[in-house]
PDB file of N, CA and C in Angstrom:
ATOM      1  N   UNK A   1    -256.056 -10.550 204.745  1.00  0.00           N
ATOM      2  CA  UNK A   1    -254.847 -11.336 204.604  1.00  0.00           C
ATOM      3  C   UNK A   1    -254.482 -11.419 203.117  1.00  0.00           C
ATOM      4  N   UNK A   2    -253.272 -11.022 202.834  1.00  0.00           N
ATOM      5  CA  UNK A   2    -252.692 -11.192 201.336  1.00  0.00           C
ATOM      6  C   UNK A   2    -252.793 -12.803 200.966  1.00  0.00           C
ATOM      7  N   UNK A   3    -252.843 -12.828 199.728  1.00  0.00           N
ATOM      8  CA  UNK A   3    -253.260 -13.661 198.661  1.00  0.00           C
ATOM      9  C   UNK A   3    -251.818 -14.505 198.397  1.00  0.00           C
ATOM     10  N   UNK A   4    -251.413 -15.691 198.218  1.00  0.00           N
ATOM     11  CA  UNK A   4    -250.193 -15.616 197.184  1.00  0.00           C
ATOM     12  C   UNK A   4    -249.952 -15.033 196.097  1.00  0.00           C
ATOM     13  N   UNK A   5    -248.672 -15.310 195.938  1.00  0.00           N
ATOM     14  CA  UNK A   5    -248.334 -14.774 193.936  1.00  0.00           C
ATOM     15  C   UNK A   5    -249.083 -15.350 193.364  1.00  0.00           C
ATOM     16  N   UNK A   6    -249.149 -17.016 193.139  1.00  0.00           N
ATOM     17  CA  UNK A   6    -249.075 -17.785 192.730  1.00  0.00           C
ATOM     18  C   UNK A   6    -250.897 -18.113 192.668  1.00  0.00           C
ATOM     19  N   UNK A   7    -251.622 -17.980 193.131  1.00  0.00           N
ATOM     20  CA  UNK A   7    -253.323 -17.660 193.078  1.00  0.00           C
ATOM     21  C   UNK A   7    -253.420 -17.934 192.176  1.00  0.00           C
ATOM     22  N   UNK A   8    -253.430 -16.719 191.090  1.00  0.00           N
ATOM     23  CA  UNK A   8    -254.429 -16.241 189.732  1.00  0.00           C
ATOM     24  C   UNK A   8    -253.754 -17.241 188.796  1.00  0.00           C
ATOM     25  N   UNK A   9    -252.014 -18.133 188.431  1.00  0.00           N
ATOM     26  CA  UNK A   9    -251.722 -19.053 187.828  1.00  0.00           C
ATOM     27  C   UNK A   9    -252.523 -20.543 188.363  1.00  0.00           C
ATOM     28  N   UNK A  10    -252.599 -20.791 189.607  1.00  0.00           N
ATOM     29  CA  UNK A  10    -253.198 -22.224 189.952  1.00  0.00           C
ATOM     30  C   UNK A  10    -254.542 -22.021 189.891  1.00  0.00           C
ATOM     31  N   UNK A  11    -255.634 -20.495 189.932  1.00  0.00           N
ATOM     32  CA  UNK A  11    -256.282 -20.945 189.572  1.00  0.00           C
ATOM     33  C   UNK A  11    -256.902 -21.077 188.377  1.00  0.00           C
ATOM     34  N   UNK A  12    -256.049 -20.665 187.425  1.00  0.00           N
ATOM     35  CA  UNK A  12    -256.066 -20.928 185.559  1.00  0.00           C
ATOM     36  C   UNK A  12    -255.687 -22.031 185.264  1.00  0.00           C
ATOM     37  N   UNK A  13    -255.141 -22.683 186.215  1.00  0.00           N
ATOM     38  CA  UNK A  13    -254.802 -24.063 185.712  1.00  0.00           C
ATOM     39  C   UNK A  13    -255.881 -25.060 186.507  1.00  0.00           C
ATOM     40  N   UNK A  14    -256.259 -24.676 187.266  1.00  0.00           N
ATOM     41  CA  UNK A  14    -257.096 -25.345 187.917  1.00  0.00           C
ATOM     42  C   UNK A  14    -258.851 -25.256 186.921  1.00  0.00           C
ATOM     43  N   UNK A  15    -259.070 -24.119 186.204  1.00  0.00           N
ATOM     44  CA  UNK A  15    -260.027 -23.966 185.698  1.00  0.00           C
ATOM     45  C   UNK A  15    -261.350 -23.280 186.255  1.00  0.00           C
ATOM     46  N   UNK A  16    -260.990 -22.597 187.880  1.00  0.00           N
ATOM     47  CA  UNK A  16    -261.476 -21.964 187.991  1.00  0.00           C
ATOM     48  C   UNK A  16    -261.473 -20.692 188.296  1.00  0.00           C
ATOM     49  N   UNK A  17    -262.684 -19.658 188.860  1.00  0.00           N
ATOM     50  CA  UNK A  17    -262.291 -18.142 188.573  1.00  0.00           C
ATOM     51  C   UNK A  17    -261.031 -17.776 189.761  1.00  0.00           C
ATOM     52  N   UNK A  18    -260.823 -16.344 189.565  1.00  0.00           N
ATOM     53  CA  UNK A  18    -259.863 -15.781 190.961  1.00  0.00           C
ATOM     54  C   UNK A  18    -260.705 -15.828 192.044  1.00  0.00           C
ATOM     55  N   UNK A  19    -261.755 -15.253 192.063  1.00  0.00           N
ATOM     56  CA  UNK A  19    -262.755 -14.794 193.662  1.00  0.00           C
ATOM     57  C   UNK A  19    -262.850 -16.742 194.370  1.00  0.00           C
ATOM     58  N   UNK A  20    -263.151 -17.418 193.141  1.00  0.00           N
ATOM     59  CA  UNK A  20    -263.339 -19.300 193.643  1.00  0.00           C
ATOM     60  C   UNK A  20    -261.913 -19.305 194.432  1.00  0.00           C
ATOM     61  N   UNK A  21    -260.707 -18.754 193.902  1.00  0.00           N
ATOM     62  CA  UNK A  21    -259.366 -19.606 194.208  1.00  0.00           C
ATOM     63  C   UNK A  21    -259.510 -19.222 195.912  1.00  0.00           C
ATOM     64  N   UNK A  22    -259.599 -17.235 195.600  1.00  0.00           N
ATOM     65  CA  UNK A  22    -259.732 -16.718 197.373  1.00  0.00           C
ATOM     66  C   UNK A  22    -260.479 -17.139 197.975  1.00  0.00           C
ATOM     67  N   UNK A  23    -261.632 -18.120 197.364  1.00  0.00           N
ATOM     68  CA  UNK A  23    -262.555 -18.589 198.978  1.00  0.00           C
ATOM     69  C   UNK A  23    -261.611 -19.660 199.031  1.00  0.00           C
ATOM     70  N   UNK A  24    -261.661 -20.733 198.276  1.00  0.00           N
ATOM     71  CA  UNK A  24    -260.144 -21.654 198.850  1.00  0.00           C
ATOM     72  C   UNK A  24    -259.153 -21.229 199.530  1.00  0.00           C
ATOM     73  N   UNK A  25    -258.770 -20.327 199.230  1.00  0.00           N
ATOM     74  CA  UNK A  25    -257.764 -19.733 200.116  1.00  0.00           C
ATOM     75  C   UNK A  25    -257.676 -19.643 201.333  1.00  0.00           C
ATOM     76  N   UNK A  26    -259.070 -18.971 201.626  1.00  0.00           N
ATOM     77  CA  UNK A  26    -259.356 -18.743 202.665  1.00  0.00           C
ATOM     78  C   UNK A  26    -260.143 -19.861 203.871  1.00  0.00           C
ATOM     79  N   UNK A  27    -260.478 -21.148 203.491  1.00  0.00           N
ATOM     80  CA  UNK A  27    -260.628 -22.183 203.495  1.00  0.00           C
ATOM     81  C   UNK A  27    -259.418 -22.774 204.160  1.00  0.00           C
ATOM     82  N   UNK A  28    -258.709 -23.076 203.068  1.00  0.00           N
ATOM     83  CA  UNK A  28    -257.255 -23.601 203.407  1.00  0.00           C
ATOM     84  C   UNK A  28    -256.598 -22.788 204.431  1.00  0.00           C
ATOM     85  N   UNK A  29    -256.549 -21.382 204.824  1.00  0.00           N
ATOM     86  CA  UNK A  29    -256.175 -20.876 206.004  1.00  0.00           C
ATOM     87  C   UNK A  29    -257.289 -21.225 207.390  1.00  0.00           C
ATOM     88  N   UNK A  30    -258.474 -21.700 207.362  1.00  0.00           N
ATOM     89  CA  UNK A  30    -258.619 -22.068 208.543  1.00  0.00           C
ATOM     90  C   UNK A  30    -258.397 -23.578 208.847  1.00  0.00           C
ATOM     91  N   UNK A  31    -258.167 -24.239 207.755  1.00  0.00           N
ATOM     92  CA  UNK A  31    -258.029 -25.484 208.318  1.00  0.00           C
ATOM     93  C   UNK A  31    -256.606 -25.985 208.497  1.00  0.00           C
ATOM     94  N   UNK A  32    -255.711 -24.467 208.356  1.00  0.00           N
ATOM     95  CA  UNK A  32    -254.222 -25.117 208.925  1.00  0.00           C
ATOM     96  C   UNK A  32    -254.532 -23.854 209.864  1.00  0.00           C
ATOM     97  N   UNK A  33    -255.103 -23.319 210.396  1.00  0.00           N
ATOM     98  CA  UNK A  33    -255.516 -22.757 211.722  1.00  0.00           C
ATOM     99  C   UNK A  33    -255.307 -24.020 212.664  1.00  0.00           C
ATOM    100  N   UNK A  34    -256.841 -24.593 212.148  1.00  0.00           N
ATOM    101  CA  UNK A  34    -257.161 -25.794 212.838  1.00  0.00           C
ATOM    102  C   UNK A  34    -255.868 -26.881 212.974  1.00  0.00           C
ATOM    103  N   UNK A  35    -255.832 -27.084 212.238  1.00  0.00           N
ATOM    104  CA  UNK A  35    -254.287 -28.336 212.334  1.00  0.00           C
ATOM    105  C   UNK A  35    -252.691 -27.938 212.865  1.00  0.00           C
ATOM    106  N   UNK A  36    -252.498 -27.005 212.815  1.00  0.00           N
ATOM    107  CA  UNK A  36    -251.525 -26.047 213.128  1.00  0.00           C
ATOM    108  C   UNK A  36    -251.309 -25.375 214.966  1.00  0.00           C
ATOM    109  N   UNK A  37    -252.557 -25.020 215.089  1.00  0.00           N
ATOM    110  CA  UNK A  37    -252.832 -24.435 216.526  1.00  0.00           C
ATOM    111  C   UNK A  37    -252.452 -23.183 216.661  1.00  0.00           C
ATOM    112  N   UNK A  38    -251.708 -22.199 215.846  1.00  0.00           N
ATOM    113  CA  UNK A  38    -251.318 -20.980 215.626  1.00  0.00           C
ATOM    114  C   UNK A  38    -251.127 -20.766 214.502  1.00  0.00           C
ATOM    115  N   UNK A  39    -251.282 -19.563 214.208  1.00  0.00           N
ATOM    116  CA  UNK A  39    -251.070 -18.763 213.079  1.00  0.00           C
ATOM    117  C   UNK A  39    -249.728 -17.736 212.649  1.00  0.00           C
ATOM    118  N   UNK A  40    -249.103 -18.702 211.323  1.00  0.00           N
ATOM    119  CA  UNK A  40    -247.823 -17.671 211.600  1.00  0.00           C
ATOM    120  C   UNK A  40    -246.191 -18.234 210.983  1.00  0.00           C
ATOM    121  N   UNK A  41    -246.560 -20.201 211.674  1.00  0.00           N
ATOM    122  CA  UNK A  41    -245.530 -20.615 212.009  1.00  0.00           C
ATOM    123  C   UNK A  41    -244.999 -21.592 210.278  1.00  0.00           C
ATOM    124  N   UNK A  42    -244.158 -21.959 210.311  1.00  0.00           N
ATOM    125  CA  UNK A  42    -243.477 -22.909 208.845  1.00  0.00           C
ATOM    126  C   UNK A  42    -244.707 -23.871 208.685  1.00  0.00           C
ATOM    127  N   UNK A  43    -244.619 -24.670 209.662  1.00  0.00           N
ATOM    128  CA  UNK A  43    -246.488 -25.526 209.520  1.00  0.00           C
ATOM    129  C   UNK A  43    -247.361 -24.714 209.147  1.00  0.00           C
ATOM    130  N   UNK A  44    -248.143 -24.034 209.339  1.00  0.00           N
ATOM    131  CA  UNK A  44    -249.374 -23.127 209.339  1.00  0.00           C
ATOM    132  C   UNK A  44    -249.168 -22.626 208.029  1.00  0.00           C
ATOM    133  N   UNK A  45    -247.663 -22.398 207.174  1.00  0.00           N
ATOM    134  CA  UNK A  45    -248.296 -21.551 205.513  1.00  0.00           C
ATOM    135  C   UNK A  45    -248.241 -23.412 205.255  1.00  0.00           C
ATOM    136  N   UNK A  46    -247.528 -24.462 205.126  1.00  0.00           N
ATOM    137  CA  UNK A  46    -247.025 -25.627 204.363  1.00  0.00           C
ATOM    138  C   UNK A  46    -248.269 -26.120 204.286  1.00  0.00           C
ATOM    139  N   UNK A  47    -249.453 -26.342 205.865  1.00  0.00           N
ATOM    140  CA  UNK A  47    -250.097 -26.866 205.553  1.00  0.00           C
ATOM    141  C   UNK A  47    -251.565 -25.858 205.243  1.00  0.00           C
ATOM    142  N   UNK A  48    -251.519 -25.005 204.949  1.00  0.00           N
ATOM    143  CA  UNK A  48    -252.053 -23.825 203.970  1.00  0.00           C
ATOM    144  C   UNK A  48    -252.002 -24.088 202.720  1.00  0.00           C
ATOM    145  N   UNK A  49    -250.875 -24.546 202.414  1.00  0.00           N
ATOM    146  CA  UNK A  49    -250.482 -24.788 200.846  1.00  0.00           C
ATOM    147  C   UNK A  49    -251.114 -25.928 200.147  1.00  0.00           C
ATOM    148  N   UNK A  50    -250.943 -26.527 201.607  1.00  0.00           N
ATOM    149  CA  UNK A  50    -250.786 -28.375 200.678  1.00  0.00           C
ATOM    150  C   UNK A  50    -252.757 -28.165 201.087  1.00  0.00           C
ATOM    151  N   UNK A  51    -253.400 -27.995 201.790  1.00  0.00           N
ATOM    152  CA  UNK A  51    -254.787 -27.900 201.646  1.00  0.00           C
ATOM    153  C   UNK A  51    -255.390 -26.956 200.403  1.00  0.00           C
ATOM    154  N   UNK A  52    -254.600 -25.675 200.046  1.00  0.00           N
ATOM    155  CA  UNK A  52    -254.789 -25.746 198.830  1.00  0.00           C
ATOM    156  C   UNK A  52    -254.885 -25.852 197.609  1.00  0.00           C
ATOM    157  N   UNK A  53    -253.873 -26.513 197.504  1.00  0.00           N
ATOM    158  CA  UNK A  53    -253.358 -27.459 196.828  1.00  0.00           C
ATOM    159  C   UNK A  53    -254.471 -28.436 196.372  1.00  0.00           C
ATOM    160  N   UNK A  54    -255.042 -29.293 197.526  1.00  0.00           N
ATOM    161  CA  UNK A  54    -256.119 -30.338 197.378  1.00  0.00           C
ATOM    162  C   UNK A  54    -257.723 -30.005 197.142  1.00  0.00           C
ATOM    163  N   UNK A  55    -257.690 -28.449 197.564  1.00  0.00           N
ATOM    164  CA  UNK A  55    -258.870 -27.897 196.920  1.00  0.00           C
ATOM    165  C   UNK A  55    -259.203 -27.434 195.742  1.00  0.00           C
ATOM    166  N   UNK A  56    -258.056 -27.171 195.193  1.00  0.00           N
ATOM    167  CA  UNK A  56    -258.101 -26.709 193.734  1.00  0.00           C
ATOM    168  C   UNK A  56    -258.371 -28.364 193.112  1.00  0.00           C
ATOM    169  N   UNK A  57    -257.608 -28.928 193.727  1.00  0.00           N
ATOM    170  CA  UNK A  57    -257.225 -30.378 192.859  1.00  0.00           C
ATOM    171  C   UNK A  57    -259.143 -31.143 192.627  1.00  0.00           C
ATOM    172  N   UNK A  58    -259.943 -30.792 194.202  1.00  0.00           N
ATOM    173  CA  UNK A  58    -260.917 -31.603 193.904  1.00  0.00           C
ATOM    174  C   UNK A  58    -261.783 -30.620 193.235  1.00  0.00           C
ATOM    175  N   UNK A  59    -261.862 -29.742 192.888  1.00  0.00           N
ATOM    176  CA  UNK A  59    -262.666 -28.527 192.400  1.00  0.00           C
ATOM    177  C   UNK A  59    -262.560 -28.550 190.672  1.00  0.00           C
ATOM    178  N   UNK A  60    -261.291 -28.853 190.212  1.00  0.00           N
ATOM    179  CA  UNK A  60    -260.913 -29.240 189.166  1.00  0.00           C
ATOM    180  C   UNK A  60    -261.317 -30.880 188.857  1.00  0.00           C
ATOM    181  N   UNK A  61    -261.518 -31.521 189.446  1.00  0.00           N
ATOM    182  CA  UNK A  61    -261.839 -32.724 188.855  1.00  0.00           C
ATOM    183  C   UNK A  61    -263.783 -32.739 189.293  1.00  0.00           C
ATOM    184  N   UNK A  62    -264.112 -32.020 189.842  1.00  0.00           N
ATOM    185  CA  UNK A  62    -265.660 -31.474 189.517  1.00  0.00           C
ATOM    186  C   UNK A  62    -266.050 -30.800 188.260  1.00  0.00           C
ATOM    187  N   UNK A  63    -264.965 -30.086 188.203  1.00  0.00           N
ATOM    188  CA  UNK A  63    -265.093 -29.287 186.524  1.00  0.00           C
ATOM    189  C   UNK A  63    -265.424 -30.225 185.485  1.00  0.00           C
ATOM    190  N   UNK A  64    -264.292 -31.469 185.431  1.00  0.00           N
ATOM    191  CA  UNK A  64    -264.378 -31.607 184.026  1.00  0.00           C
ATOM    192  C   UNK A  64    -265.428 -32.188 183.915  1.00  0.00           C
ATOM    193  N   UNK A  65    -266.222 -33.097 184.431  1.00  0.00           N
ATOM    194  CA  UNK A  65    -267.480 -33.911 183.740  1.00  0.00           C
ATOM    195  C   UNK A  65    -268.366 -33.124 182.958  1.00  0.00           C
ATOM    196  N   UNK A  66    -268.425 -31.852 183.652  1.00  0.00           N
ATOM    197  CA  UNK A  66    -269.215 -30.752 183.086  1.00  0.00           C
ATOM    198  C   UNK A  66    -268.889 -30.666 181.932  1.00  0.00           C
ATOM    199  N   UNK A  67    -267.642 -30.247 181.227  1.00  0.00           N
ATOM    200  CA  UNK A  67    -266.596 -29.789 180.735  1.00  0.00           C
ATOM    201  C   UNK A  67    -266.861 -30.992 179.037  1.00  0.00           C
ATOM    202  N   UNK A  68    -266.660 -32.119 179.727  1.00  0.00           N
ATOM    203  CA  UNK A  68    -266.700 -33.132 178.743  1.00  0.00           C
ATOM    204  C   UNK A  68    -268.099 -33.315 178.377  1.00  0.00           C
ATOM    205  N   UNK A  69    -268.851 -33.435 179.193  1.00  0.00           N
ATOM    206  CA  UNK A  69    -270.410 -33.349 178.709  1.00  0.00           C
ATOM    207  C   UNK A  69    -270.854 -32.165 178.054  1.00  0.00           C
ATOM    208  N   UNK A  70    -269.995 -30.906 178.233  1.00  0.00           N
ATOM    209  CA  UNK A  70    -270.647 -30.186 177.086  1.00  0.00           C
ATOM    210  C   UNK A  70    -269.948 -30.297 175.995  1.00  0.00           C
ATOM    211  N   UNK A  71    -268.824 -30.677 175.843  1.00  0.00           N
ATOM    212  CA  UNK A  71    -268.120 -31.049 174.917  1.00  0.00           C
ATOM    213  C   UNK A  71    -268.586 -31.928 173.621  1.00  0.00           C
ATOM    214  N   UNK A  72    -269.368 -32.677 174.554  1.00  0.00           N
ATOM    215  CA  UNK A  72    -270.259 -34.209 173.832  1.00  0.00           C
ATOM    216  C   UNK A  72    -271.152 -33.687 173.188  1.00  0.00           C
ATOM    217  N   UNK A  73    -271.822 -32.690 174.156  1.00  0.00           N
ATOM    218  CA  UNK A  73    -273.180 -32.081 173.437  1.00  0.00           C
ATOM    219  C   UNK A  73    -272.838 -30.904 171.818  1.00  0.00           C
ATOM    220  N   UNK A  74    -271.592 -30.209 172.255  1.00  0.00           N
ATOM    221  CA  UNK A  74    -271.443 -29.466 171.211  1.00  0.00           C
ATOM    222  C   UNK A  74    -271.151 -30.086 170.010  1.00  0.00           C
ATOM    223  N   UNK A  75    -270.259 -30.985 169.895  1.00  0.00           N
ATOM    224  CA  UNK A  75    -269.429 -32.283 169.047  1.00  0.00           C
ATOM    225  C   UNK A  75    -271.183 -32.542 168.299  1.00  0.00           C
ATOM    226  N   UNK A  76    -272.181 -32.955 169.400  1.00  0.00           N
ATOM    227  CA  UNK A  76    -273.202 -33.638 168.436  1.00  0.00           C
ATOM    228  C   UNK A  76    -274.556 -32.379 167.613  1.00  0.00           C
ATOM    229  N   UNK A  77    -274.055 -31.412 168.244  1.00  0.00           N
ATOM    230  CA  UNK A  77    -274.563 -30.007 167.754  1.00  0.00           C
ATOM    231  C   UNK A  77    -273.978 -29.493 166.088  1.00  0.00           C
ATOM    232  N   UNK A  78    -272.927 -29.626 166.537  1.00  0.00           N
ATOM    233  CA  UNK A  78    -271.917 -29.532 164.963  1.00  0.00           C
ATOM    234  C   UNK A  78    -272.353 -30.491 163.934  1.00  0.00           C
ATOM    235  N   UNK A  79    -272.359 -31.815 164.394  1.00  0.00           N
ATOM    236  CA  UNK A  79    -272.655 -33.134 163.447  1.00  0.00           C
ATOM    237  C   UNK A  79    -274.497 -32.850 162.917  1.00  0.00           C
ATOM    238  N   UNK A  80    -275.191 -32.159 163.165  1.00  0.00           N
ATOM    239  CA  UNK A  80    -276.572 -31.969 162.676  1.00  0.00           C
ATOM    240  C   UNK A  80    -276.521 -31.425 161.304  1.00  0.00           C
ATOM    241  N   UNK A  81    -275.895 -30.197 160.948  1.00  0.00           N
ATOM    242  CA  UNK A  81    -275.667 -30.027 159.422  1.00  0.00           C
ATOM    243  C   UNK A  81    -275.548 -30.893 158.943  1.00  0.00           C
ATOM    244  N   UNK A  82    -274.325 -31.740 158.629  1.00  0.00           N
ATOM    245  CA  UNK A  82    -273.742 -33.005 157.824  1.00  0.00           C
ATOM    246  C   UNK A  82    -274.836 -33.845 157.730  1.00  0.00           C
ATOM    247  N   UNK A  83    -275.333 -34.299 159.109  1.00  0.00           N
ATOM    248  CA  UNK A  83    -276.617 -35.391 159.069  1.00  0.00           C
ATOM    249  C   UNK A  83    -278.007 -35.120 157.801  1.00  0.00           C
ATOM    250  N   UNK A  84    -278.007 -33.717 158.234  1.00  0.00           N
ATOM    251  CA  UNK A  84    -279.010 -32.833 157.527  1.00  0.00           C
ATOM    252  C   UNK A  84    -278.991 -33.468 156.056  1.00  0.00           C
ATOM    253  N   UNK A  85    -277.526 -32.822 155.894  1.00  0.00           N
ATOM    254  CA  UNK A  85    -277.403 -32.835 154.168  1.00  0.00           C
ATOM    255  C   UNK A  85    -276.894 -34.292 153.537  1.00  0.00           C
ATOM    256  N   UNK A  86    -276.414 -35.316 154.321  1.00  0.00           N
ATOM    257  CA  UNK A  86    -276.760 -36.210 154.178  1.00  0.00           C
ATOM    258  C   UNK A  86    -277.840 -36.606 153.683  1.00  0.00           C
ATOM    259  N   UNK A  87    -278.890 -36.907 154.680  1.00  0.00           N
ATOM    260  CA  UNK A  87    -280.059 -37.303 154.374  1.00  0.00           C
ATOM    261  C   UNK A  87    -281.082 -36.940 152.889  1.00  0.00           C
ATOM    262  N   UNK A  88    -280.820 -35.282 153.417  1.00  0.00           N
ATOM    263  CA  UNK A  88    -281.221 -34.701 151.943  1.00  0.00           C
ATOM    264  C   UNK A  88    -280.395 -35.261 150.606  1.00  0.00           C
ATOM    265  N   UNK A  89    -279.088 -35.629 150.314  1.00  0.00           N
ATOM    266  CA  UNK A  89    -278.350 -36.686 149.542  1.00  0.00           C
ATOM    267  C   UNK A  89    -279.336 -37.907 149.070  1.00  0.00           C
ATOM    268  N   UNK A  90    -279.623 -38.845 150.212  1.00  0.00           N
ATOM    269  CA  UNK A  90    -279.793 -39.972 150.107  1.00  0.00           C
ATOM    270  C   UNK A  90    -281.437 -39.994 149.562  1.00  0.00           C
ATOM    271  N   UNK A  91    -282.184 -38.817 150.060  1.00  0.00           N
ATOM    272  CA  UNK A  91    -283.310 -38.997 149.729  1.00  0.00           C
ATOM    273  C   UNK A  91    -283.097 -38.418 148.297  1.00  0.00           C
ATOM    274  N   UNK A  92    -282.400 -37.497 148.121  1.00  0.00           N
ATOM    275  CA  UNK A  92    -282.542 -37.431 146.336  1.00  0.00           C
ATOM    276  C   UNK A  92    -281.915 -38.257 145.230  1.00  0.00           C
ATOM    277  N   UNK A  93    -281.125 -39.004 145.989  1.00  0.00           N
ATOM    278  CA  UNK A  93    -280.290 -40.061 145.247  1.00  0.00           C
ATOM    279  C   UNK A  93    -281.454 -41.352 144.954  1.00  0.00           C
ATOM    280  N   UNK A  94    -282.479 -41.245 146.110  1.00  0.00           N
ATOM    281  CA  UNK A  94    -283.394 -42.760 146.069  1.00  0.00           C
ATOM    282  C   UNK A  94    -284.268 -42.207 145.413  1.00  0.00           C
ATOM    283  N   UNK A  95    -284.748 -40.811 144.987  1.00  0.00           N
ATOM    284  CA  UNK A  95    -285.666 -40.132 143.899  1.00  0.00           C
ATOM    285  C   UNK A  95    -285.965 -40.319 142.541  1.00  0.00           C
ATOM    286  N   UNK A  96    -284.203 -40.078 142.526  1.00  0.00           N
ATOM    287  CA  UNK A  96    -283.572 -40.552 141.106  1.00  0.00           C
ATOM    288  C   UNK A  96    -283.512 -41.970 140.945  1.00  0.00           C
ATOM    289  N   UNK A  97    -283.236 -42.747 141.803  1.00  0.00           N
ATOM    290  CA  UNK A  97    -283.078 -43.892 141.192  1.00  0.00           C
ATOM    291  C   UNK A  97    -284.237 -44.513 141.192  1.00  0.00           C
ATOM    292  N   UNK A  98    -285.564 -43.841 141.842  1.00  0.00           N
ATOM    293  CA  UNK A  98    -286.840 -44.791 141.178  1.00  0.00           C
ATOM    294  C   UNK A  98    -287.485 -44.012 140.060  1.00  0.00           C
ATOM    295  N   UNK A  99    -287.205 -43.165 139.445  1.00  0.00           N
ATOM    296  CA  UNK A  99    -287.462 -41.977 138.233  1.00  0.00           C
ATOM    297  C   UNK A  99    -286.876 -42.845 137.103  1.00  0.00           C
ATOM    298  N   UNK A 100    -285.419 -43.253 137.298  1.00  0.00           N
ATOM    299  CA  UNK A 100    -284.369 -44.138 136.536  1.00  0.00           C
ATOM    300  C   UNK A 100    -285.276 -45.366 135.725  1.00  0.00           C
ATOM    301  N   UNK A 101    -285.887 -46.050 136.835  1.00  0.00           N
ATOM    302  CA  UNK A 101    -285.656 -47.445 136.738  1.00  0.00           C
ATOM    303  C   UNK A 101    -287.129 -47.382 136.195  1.00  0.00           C
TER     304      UNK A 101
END
């Protein structure tokens, strides 16, 4: 069964791959099988659509926690240099100032 046009854009916006969008796809065609009772009719693509529609939607809001948690982790990956040379700062600054005094 052909794919929509529209696939490979919702599922770039959705954040996940093409082969993820076609198992949704294909998903969403049996469960407006199921709700529908035939295959074919104005119901059967609408509610095709609107189920995938809601699969991308919950698939995408599974993404981001991931998404933000590595985000967090990289953010505090970056901040280790600075900390680094910080420290190395402060310990040569408190070197000097008991050498000073």
């Amino acid at each position: 069964m052909n794919t929509p046009m529209y696939l490979p854009w919702l599922a770039r916006k959705a954040g996940i791959s093409d082969e993820r969008a076609q198992e949704l796809w294909r998903e969403a065609l049996c469960h407006a099988t199921d709700t529908s009772g035939w295959v074919g009719g104005p119901e059967y693509w609408a509610a095709a659509n609107a189920r995938l529609l809601e699969l991308t939607d919950i698939e995408r809001r599974q993404m981001s926690p991931r998404l933000v948690r590595m985000a967090r982790h990289q953010k505090r990956l970056l901040q280790l240099p600075l900390q680094a040379i910080e420290d190395l700062l402060g310990a040569w600054r408190a070197g000097n100032n008991r050498r000073a005094a």
